[in-house]
PDB file of N, CA and C in Angstrom:
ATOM      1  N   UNK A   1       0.516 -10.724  -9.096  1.00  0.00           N
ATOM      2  CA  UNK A   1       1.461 -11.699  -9.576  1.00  0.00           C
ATOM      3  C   UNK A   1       1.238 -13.057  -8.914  1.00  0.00           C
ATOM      4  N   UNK A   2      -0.132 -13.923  -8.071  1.00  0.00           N
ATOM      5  CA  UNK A   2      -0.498 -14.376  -7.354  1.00  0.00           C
ATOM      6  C   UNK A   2      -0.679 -15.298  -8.653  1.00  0.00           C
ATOM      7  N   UNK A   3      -0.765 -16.831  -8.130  1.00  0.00           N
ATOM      8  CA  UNK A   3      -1.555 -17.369  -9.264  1.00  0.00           C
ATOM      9  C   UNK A   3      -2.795 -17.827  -8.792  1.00  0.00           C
ATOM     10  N   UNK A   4      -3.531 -18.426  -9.871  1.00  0.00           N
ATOM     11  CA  UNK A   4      -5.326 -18.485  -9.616  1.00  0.00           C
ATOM     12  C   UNK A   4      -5.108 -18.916  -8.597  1.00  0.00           C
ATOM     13  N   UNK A   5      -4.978 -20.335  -7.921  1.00  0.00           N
ATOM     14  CA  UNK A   5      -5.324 -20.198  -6.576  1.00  0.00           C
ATOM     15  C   UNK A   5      -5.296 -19.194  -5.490  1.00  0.00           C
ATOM     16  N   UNK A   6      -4.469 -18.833  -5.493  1.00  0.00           N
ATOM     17  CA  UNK A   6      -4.445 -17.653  -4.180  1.00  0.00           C
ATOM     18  C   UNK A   6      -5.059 -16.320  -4.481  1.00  0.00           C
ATOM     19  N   UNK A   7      -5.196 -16.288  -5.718  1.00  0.00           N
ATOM     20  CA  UNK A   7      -6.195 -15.271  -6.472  1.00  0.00           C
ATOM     21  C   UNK A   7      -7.512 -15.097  -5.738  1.00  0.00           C
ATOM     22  N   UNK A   8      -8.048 -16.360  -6.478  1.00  0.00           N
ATOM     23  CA  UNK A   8      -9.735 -17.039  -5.830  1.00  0.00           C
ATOM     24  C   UNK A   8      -9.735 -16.935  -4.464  1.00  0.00           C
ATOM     25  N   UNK A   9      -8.686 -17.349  -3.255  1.00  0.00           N
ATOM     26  CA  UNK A   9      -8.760 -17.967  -1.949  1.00  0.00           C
ATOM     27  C   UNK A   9      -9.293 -15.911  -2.174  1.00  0.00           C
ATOM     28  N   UNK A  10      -8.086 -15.321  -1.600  1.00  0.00           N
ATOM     29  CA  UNK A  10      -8.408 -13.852  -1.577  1.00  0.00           C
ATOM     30  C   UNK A  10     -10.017 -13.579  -1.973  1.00  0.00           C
ATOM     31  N   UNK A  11      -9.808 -13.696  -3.145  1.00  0.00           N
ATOM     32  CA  UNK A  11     -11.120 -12.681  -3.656  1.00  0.00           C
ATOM     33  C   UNK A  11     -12.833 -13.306  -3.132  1.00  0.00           C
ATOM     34  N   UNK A  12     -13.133 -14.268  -2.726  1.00  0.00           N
ATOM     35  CA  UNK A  12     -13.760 -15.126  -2.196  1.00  0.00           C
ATOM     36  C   UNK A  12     -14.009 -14.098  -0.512  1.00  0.00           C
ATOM     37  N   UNK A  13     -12.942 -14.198  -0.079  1.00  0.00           N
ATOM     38  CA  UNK A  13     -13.166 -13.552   0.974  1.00  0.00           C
ATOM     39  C   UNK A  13     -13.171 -12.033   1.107  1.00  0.00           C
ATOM     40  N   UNK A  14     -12.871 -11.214   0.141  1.00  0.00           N
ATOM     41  CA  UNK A  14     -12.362 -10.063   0.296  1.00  0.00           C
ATOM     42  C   UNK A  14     -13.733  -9.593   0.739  1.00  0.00           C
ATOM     43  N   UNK A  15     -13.718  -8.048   1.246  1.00  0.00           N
ATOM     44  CA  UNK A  15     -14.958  -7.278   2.164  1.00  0.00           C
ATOM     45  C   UNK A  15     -14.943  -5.733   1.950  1.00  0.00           C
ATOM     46  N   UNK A  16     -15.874  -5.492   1.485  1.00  0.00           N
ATOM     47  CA  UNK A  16     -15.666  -3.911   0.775  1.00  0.00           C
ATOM     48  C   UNK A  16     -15.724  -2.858   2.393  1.00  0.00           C
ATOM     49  N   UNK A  17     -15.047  -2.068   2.198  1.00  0.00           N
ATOM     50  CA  UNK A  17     -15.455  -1.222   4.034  1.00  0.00           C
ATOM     51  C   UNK A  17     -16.643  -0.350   3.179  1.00  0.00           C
ATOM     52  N   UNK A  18     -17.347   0.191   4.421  1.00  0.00           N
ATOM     53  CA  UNK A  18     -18.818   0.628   4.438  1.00  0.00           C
ATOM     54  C   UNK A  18     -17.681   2.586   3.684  1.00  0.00           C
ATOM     55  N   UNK A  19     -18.867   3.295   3.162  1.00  0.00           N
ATOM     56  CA  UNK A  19     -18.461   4.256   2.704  1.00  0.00           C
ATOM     57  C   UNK A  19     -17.804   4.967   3.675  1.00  0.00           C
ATOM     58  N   UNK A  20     -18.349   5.442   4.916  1.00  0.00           N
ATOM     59  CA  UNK A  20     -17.665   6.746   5.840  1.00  0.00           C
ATOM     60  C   UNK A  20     -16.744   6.291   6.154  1.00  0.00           C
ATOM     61  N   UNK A  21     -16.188   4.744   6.313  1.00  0.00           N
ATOM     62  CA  UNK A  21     -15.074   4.516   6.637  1.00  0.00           C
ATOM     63  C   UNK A  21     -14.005   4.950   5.511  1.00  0.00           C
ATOM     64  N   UNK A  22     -14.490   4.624   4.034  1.00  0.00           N
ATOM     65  CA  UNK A  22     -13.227   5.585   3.227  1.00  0.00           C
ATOM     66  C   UNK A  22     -13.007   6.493   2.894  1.00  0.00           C
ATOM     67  N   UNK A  23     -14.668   7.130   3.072  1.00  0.00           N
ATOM     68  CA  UNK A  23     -14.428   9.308   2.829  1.00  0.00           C
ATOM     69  C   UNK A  23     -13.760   9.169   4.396  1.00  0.00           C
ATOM     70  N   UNK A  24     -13.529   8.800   5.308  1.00  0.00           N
ATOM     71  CA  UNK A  24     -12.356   9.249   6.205  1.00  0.00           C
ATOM     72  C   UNK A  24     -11.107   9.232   6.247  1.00  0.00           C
ATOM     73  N   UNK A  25     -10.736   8.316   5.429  1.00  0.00           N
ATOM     74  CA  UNK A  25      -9.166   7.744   4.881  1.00  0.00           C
ATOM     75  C   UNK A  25      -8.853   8.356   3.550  1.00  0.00           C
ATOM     76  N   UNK A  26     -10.043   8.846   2.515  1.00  0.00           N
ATOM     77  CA  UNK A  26      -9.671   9.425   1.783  1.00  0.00           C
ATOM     78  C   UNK A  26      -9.665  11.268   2.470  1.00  0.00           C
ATOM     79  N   UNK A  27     -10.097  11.448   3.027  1.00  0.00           N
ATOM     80  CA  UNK A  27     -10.403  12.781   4.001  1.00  0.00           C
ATOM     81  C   UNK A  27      -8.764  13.096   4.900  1.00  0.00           C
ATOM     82  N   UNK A  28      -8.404  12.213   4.911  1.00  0.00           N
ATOM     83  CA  UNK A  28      -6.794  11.828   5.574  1.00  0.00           C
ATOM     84  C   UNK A  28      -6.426  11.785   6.904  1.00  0.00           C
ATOM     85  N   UNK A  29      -5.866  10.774   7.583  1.00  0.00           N
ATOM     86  CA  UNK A  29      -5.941  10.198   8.708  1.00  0.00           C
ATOM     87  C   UNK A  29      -4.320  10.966   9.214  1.00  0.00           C
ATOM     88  N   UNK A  30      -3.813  11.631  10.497  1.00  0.00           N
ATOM     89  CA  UNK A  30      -2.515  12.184  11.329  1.00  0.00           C
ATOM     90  C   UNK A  30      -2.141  10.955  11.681  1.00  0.00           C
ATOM     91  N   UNK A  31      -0.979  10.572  11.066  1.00  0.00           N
ATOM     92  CA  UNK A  31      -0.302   9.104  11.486  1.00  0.00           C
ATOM     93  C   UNK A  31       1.254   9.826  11.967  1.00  0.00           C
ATOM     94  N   UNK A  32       1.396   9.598  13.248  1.00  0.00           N
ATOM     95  CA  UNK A  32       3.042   9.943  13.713  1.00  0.00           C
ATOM     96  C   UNK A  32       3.698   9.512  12.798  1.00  0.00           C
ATOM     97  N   UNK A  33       5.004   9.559  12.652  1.00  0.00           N
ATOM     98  CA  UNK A  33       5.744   8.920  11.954  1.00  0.00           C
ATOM     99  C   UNK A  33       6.290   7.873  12.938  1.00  0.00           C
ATOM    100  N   UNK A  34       7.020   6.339  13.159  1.00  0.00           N
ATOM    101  CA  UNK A  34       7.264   5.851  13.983  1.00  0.00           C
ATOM    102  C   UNK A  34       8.387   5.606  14.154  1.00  0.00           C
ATOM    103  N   UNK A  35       9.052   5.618  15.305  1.00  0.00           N
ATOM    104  CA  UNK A  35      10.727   5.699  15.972  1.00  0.00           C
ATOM    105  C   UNK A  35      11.782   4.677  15.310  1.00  0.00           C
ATOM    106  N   UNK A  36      10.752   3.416  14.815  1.00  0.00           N
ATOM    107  CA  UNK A  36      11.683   2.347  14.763  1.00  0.00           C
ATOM    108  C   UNK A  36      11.951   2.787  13.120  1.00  0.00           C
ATOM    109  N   UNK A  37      12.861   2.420  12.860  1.00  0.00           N
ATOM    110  CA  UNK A  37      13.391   2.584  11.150  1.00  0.00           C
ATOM    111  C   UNK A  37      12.152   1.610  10.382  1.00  0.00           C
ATOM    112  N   UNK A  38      11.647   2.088   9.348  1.00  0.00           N
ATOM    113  CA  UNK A  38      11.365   1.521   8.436  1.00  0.00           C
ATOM    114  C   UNK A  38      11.172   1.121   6.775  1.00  0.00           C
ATOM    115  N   UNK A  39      10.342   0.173   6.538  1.00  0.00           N
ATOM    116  CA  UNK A  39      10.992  -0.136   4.807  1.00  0.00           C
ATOM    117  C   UNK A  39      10.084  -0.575   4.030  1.00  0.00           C
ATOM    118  N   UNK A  40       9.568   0.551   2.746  1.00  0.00           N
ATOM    119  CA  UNK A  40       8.664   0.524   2.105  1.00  0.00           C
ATOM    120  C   UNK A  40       8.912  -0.424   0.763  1.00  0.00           C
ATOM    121  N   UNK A  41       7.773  -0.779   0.349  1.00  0.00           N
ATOM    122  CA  UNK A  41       8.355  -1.650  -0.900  1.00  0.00           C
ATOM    123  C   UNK A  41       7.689  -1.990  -1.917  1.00  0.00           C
ATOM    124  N   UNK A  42       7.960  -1.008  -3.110  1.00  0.00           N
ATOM    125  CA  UNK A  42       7.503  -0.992  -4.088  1.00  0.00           C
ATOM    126  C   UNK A  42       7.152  -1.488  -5.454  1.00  0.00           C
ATOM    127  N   UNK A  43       6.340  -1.542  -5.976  1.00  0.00           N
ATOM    128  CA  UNK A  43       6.354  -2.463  -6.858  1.00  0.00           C
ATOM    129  C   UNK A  43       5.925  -1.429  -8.310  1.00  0.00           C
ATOM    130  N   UNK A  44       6.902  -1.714  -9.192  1.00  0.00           N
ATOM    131  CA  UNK A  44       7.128  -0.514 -10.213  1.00  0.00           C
ATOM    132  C   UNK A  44       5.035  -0.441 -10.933  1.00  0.00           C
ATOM    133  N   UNK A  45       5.069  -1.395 -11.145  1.00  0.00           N
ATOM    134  CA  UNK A  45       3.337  -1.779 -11.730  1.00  0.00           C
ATOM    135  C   UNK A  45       2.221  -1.584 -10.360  1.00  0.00           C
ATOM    136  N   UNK A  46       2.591  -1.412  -9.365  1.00  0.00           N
ATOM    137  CA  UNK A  46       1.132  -1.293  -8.701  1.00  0.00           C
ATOM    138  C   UNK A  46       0.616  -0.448  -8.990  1.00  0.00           C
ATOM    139  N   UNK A  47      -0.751  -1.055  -9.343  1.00  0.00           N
ATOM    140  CA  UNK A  47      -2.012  -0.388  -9.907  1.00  0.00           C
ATOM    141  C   UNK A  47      -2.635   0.640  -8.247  1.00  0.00           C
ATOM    142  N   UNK A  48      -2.690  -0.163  -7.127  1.00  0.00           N
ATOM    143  CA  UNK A  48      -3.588   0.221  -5.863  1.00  0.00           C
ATOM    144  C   UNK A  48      -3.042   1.424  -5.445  1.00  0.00           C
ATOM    145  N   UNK A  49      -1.631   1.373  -5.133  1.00  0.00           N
ATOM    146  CA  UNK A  49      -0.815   2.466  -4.749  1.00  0.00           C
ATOM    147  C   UNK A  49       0.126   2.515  -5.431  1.00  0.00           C
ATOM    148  N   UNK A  50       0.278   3.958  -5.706  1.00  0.00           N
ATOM    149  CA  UNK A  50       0.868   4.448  -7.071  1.00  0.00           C
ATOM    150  C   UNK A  50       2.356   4.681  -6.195  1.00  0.00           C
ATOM    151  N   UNK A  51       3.513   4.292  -7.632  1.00  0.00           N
ATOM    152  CA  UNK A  51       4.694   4.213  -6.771  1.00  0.00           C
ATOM    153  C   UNK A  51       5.072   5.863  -6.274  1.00  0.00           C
ATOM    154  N   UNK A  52       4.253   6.764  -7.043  1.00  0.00           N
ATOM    155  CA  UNK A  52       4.865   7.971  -6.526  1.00  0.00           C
ATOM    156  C   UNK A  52       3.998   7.920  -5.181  1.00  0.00           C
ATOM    157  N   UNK A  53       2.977   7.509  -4.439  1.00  0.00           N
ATOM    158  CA  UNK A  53       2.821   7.792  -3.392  1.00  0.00           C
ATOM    159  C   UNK A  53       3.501   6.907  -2.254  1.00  0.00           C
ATOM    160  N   UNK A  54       3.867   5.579  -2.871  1.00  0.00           N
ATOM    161  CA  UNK A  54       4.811   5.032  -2.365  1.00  0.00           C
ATOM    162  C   UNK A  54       6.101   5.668  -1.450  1.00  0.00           C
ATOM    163  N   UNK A  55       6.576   6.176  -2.463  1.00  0.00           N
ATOM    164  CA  UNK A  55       7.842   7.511  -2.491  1.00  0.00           C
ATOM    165  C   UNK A  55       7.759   8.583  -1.493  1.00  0.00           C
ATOM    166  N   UNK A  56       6.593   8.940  -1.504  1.00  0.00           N
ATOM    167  CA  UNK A  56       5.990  10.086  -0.946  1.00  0.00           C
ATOM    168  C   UNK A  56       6.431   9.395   0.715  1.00  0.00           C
ATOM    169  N   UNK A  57       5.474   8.629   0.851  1.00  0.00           N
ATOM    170  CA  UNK A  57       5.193   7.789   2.438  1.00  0.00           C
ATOM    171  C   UNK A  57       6.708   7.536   2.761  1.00  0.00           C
ATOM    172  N   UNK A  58       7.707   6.959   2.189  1.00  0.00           N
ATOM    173  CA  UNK A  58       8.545   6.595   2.525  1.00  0.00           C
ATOM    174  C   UNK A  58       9.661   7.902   2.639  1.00  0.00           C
ATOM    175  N   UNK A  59       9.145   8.810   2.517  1.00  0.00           N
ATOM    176  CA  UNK A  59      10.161  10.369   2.374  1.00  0.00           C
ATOM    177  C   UNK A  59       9.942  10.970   3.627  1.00  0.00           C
ATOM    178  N   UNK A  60       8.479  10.358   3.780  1.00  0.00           N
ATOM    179  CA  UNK A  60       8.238  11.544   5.266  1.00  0.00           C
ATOM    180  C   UNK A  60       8.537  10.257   6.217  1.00  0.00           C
ATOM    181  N   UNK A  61       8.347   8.877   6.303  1.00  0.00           N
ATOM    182  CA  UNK A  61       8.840   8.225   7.139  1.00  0.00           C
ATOM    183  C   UNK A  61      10.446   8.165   7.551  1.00  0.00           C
ATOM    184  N   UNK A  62      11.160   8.705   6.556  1.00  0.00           N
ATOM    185  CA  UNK A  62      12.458   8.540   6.434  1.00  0.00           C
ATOM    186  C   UNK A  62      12.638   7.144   6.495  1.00  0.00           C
ATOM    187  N   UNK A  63      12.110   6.495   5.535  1.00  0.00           N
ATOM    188  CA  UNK A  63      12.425   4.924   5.327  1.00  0.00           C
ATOM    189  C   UNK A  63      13.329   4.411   4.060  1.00  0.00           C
ATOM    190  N   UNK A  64      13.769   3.424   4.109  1.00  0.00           N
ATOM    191  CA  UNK A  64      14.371   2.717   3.623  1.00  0.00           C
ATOM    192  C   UNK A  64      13.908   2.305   2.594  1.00  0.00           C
ATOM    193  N   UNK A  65      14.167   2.669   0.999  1.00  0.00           N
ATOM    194  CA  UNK A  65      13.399   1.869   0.235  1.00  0.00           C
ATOM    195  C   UNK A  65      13.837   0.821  -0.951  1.00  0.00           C
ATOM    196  N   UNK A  66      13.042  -0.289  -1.028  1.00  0.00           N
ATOM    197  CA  UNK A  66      13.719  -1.371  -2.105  1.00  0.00           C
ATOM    198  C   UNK A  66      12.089  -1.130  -3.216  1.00  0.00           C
ATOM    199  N   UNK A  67      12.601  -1.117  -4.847  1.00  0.00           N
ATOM    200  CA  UNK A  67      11.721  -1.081  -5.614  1.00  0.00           C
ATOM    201  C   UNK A  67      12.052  -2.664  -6.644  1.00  0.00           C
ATOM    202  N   UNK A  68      10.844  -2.561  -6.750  1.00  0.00           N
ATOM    203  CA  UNK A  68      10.953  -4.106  -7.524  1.00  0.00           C
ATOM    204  C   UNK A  68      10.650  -3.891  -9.005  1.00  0.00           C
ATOM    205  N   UNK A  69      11.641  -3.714 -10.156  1.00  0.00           N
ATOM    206  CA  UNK A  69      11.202  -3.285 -11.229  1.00  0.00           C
ATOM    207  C   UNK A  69       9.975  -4.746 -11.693  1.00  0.00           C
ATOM    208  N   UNK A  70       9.178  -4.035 -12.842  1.00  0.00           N
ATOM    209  CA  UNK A  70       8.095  -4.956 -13.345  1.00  0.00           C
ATOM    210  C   UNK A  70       7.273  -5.979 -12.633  1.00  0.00           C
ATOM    211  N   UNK A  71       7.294  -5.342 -11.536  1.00  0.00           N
ATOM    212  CA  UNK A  71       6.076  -6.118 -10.321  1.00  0.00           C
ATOM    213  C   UNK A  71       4.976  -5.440 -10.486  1.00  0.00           C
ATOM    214  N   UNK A  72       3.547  -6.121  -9.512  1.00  0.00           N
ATOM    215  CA  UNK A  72       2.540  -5.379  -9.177  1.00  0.00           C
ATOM    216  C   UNK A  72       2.354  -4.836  -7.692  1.00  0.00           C
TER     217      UNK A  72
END
């Protein structure tokens, strides 16, 4: 929902990670859950992360969640 400028600035710089770094993250990384309260935030259209995993993360964090209908 960015417009072209900040589009371009981003994509200009963006940096692909090397493969083993994402068969490890897709392989799945033990993240504690963390003490302080927190707050996930969804965007009904994101394409990257899907709002059901959104949901998911924020169930086992026991977080707080705000959804943004017709965002990305």
């Amino acid at each position: 929902d960015s417009d072209e400028k900040t589009i371009d600035f981003a994509w200009k710089r963006w940096r692909d990670e090397s493969g083993k770094v994402m068969n490890a993250l897709r392989a799945g990384i033990p993240v504690p859950a963390p003490k302080a309260p927190a707050l996930v935030i969804i965007g009904e259209k994101d394409t990257d992360i899907a709002p059901a995993t959104s949901r998911a993360i924020a169930s086992y964090l026991k977080a707080d969640v705000h959804e943004y209908a017709g965002m990305s």
